[in-house]
C-alpha atoms as a PDB file:
ATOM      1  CA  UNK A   1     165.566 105.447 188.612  1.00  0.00           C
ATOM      2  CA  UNK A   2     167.139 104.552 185.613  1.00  0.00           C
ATOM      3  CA  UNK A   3     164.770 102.567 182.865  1.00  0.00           C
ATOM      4  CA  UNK A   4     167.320 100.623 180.442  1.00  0.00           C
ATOM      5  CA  UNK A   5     164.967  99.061 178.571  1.00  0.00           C
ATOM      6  CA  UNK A   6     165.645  99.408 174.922  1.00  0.00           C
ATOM      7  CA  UNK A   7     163.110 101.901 173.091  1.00  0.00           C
ATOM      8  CA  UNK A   8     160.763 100.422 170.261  1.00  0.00           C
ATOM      9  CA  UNK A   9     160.594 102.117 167.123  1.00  0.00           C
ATOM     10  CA  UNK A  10     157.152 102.897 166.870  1.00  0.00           C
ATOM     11  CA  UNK A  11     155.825 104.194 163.619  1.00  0.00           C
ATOM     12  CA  UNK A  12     152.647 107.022 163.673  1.00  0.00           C
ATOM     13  CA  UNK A  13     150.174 106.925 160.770  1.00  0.00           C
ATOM     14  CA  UNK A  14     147.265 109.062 160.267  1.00  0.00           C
ATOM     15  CA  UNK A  15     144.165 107.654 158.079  1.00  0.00           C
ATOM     16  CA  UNK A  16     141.825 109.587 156.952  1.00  0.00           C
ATOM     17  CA  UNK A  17     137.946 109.218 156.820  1.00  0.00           C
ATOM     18  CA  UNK A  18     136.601 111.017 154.376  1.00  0.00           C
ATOM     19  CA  UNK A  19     132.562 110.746 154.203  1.00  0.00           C
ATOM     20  CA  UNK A  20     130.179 112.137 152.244  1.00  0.00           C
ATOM     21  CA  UNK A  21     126.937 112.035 151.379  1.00  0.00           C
ATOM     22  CA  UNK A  22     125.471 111.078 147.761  1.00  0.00           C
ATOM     23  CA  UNK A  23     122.226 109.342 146.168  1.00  0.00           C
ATOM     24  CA  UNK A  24     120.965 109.610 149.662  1.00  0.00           C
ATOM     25  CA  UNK A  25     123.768 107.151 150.892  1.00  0.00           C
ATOM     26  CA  UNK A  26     126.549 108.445 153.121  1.00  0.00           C
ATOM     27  CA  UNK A  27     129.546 107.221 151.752  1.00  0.00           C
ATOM     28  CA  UNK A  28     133.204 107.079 152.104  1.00  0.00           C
ATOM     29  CA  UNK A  29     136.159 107.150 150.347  1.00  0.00           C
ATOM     30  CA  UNK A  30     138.426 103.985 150.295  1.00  0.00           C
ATOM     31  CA  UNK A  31     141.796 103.161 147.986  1.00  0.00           C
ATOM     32  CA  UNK A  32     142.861  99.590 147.397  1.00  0.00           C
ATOM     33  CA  UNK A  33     146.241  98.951 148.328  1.00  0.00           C
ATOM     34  CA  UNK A  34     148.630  98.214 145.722  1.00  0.00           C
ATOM     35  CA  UNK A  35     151.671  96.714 148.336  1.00  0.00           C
ATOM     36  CA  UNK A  36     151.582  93.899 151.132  1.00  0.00           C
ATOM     37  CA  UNK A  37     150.159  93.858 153.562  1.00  0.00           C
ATOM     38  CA  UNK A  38     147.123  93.293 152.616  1.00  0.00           C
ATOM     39  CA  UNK A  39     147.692  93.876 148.824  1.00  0.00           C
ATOM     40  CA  UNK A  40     144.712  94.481 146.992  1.00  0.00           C
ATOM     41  CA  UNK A  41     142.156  94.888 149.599  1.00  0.00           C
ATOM     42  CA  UNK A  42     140.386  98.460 150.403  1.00  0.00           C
ATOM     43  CA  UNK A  43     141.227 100.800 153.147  1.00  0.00           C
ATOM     44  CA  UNK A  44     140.962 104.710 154.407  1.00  0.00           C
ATOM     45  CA  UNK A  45     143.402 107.220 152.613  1.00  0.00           C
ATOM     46  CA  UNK A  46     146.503 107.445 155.033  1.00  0.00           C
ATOM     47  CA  UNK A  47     150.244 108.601 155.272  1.00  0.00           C
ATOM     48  CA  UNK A  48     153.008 108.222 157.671  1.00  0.00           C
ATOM     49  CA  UNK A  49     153.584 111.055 160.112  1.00  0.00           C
ATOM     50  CA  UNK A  50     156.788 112.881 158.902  1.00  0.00           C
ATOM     51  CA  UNK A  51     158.993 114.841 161.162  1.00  0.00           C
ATOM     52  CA  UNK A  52     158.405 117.973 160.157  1.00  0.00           C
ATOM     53  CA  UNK A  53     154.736 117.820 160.358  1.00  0.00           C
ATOM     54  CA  UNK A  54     151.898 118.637 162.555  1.00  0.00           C
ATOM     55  CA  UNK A  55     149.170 115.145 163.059  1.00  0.00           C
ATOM     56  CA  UNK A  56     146.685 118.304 161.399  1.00  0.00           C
ATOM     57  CA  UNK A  57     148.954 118.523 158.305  1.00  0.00           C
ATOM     58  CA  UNK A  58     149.676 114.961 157.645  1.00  0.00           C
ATOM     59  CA  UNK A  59     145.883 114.680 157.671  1.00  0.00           C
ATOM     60  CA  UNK A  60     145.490 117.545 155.128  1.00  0.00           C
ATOM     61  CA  UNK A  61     147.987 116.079 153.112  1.00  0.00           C
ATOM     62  CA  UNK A  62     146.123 112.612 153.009  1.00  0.00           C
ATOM     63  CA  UNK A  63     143.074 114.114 152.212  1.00  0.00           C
ATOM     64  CA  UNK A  64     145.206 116.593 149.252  1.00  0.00           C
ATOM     65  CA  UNK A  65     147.172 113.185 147.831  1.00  0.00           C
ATOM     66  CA  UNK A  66     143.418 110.997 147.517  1.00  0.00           C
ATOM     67  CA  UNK A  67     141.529 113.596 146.062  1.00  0.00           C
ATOM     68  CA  UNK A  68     142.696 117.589 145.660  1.00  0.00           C
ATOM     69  CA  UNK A  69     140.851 118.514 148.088  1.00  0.00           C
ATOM     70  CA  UNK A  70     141.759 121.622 150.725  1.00  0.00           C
ATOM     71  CA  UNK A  71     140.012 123.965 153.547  1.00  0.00           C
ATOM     72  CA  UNK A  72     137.244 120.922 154.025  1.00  0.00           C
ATOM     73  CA  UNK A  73     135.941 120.275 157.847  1.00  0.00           C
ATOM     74  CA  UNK A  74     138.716 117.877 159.249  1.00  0.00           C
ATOM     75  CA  UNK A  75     138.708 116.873 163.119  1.00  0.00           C
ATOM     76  CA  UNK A  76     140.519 114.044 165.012  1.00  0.00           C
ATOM     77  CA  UNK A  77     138.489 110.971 165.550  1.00  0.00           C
ATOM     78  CA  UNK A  78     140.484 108.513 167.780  1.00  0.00           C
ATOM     79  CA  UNK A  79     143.816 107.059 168.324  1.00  0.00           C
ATOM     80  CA  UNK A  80     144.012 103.282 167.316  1.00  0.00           C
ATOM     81  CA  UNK A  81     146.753 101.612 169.125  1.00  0.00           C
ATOM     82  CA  UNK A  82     146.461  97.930 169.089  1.00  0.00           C
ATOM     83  CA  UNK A  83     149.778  96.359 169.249  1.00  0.00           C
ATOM     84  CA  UNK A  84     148.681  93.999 166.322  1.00  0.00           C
ATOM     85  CA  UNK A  85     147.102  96.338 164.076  1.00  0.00           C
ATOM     86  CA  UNK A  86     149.672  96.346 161.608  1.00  0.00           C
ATOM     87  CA  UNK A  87     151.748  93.029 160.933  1.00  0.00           C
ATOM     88  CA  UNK A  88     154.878  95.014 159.388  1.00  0.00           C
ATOM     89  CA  UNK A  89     156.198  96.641 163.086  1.00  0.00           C
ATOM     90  CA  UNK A  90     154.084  98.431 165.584  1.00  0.00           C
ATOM     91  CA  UNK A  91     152.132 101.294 164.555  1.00  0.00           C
ATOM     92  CA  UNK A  92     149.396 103.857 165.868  1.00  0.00           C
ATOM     93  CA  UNK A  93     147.043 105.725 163.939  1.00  0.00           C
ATOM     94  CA  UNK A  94     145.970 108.831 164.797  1.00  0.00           C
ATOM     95  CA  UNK A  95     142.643 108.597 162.657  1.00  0.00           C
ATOM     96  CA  UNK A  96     140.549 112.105 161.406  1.00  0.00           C
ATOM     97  CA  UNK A  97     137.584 112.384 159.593  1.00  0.00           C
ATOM     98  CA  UNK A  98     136.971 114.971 156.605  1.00  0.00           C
ATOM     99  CA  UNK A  99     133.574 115.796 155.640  1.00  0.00           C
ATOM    100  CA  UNK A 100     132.598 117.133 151.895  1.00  0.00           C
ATOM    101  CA  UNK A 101     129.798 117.680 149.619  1.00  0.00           C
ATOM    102  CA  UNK A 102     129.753 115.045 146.998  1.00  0.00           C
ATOM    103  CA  UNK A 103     130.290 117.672 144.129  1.00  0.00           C
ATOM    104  CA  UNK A 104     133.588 118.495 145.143  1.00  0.00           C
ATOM    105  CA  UNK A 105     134.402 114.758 144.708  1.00  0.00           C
ATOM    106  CA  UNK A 106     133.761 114.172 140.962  1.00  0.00           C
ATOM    107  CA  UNK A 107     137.599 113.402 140.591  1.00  0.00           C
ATOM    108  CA  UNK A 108     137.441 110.465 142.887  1.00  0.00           C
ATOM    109  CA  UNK A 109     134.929 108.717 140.250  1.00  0.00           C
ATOM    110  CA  UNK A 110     137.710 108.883 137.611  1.00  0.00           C
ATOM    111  CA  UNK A 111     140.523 107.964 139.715  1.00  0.00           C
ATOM    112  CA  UNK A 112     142.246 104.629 139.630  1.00  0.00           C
ATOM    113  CA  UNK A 113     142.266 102.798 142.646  1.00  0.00           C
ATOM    114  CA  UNK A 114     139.587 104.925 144.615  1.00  0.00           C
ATOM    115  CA  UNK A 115     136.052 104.300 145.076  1.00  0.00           C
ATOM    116  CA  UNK A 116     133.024 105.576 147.165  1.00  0.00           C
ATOM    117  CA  UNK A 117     131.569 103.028 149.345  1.00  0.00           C
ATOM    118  CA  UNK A 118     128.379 102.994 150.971  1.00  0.00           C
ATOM    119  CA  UNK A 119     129.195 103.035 155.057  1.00  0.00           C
ATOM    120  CA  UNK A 120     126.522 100.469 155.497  1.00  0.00           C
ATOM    121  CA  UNK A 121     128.146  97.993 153.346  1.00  0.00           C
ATOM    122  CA  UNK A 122     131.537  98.280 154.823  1.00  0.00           C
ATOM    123  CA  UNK A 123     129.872  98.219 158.159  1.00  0.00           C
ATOM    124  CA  UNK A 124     127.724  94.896 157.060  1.00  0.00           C
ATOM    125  CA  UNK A 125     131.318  92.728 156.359  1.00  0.00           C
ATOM    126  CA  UNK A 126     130.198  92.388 152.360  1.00  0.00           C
ATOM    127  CA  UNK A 127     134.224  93.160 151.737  1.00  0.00           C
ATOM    128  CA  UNK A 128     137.056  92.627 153.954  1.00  0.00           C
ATOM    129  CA  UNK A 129     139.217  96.000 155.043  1.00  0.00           C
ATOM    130  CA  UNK A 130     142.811  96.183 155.671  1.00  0.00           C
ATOM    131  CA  UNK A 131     143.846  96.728 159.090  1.00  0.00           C
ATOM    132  CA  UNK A 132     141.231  97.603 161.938  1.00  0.00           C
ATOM    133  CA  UNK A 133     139.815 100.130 158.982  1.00  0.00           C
ATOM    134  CA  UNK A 134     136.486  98.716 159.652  1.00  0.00           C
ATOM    135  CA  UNK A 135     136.284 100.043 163.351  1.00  0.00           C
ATOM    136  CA  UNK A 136     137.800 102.994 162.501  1.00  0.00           C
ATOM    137  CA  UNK A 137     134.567 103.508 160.163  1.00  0.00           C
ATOM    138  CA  UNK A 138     132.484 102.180 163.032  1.00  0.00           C
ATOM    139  CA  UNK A 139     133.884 104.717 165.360  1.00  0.00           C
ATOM    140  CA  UNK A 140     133.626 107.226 162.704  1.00  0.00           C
ATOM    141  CA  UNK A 141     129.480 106.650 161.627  1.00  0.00           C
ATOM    142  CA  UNK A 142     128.832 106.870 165.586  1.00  0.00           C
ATOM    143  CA  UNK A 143     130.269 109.957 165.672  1.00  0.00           C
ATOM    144  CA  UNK A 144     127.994 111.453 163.684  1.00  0.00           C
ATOM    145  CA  UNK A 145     125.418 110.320 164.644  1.00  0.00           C
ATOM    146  CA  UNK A 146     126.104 111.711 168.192  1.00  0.00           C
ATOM    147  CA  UNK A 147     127.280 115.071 166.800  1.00  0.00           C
ATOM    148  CA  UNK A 148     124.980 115.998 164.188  1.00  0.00           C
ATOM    149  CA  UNK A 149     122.164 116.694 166.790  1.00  0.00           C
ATOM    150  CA  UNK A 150     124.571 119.557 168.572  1.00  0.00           C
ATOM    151  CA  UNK A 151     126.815 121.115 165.865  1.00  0.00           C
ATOM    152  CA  UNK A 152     126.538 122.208 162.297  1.00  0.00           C
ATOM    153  CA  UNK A 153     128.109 119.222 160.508  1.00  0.00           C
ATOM    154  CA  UNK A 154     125.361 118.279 158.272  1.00  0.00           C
ATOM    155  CA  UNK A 155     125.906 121.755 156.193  1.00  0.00           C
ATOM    156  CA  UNK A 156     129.430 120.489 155.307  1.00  0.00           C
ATOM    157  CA  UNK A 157     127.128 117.364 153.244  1.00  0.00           C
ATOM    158  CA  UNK A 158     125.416 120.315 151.082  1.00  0.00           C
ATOM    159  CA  UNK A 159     126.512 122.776 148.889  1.00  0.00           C
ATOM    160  CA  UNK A 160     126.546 126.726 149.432  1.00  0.00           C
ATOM    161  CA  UNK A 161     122.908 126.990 148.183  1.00  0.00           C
ATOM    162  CA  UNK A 162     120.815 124.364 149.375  1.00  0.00           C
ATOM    163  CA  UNK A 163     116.448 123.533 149.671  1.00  0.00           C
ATOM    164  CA  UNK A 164     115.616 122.473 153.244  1.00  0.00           C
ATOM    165  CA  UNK A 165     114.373 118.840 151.844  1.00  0.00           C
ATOM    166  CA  UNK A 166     118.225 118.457 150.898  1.00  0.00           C
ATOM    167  CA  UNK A 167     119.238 119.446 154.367  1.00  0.00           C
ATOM    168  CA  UNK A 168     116.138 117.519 156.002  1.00  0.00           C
ATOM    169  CA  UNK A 169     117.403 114.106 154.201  1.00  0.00           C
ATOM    170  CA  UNK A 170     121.171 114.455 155.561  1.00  0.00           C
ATOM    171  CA  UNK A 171     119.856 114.656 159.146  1.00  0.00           C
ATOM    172  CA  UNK A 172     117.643 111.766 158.516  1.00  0.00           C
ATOM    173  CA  UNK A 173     121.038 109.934 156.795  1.00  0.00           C
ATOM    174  CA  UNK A 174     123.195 110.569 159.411  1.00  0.00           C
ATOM    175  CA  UNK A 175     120.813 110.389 162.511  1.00  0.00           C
ATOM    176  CA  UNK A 176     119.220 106.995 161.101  1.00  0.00           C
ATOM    177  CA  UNK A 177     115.264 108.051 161.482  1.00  0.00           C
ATOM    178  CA  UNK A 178     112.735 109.918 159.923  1.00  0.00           C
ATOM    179  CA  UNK A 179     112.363 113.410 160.771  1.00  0.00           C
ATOM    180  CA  UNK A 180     108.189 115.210 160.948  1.00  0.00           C
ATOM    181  CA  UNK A 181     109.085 117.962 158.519  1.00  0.00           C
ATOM    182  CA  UNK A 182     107.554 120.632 160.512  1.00  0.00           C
ATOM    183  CA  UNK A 183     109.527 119.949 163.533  1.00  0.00           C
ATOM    184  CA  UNK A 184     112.825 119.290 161.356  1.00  0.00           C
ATOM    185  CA  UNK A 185     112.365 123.059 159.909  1.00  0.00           C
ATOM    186  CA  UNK A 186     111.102 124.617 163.235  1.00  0.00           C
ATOM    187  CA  UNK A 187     114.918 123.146 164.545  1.00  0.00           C
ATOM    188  CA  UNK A 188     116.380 124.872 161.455  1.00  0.00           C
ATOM    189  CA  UNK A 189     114.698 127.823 161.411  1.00  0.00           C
ATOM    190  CA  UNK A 190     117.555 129.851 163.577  1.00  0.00           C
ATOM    191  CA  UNK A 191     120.300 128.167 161.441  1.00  0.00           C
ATOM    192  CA  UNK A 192     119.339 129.144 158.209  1.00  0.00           C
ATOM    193  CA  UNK A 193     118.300 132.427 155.598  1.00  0.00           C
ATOM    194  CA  UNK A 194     117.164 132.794 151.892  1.00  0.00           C
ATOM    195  CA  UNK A 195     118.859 133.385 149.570  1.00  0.00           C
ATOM    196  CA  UNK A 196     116.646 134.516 147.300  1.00  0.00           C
ATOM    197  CA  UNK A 197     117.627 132.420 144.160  1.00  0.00           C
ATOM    198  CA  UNK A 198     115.220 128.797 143.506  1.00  0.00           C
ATOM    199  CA  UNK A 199     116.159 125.518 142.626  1.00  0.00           C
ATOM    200  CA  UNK A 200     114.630 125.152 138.968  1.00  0.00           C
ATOM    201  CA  UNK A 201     114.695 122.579 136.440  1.00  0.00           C
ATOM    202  CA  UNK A 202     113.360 120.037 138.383  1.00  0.00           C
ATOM    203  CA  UNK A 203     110.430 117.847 137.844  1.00  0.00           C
ATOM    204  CA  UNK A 204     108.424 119.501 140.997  1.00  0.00           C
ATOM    205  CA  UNK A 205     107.761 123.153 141.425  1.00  0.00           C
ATOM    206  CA  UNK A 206     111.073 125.522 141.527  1.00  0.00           C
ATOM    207  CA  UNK A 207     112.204 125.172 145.189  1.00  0.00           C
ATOM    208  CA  UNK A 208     113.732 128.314 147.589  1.00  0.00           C
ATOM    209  CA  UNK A 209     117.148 128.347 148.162  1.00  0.00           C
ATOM    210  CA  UNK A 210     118.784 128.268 151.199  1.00  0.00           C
ATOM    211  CA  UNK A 211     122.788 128.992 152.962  1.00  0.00           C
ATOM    212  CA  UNK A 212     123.803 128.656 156.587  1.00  0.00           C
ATOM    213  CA  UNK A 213     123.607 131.879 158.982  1.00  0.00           C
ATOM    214  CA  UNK A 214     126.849 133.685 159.341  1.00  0.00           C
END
């Protein structure tokens, strides 16, 4: 059977959420829009699919065009696909999220137009987002929350060398509770070696220094 109906033009984006964690908030990155609709409001990083492009590499490049960043963990969230997501034509966004240590997004601080936002406040309404953002940072937070329980995603929130108290406090940020410290590093203990090098110049006693297995 024959369908004759005419074919939509449907447009593909692919946002980008980009969290990290920093002053013991996890955060994410946002850029206020400059164009209608929904001129001058916050929202994730995001490009149009092009046709020569994977959904992988459009998300790379949104991540590369927001803040120079390459090779961080990047995985596909959701699809978003509400026909009136976008008020301009109908469009569905194939959403990822990027995960980073906060050092290797200095440049965002200086950059016009781009902020880090605590998750909680975009989650608690205190600004409005453009499009259905917001529950694409919903989705996103309960994500990894589920996840960081079963896979090794809180190591992408710390640098190469890190103390087990830095470690210990991105569980606790992601997961939401307080972790016993003995039970936290009992957990840890198969994930993690010495490196022999100590965390120095701090107030407290130097601390041992610490990188993920393999």
């Amino acid at each position: 059977m024959t369908d004759n109906t005419p074919h939509q033009k449907i447009s593909v984006a692919i946002d980008v959420l980009i969290f990290t964690v920093e002053d013991d908030t996890l955060k994410i990155v946002l850029v206020k829009r400059n164009e209608k609709p929904f001129k001058d409001l916050y929202a994730l990083p995001g490009v149009a699919l092009r046709e020569s492009e994977t959904l992988e590499e459009a998300a790379e490049r949104s991540v590369g065009e927001r803040t120079g960043l390459k090779n961080i963990f990047l995985e596909q969230l959701y699809t978003f696909g509400a026909i009136d997501r976008d008020p301009r034509n109908r469009t569905v966004s194939v959403a990822y999220y990027a995960l980073t240590d906060p050092e290797k997004l200095i440049a965002v601080h200086n950059a016009d137009g781009v902020s880090l936002v605590p998750v909680n406040e975009v989650l608690a309404g205190i600004s409005p987002l453009a499009f259905d953002h917001r529950e694409m940072i919903d989705y996103g937070r309960k994500r990894l929350c589920g996840k960081v329980s079963y896979s090794g995603i809180a190591f992408e929130f710390v640098p190469e060398e890190f103390t087990l108290p830095q470690l210990q406090r991105v569980y606790e940020i992601l997961l939401g509770e307080k972790l016993y410290k003995a039970n936290f590093r009992k957990m840890i203990s198969p994930l993690v070696e010495e490196t022999g090098n100590m965390l120095t110049g701090q107030a407290h006693r130097p601390s041992k220094l610490y990188r993920r297995k393999g």
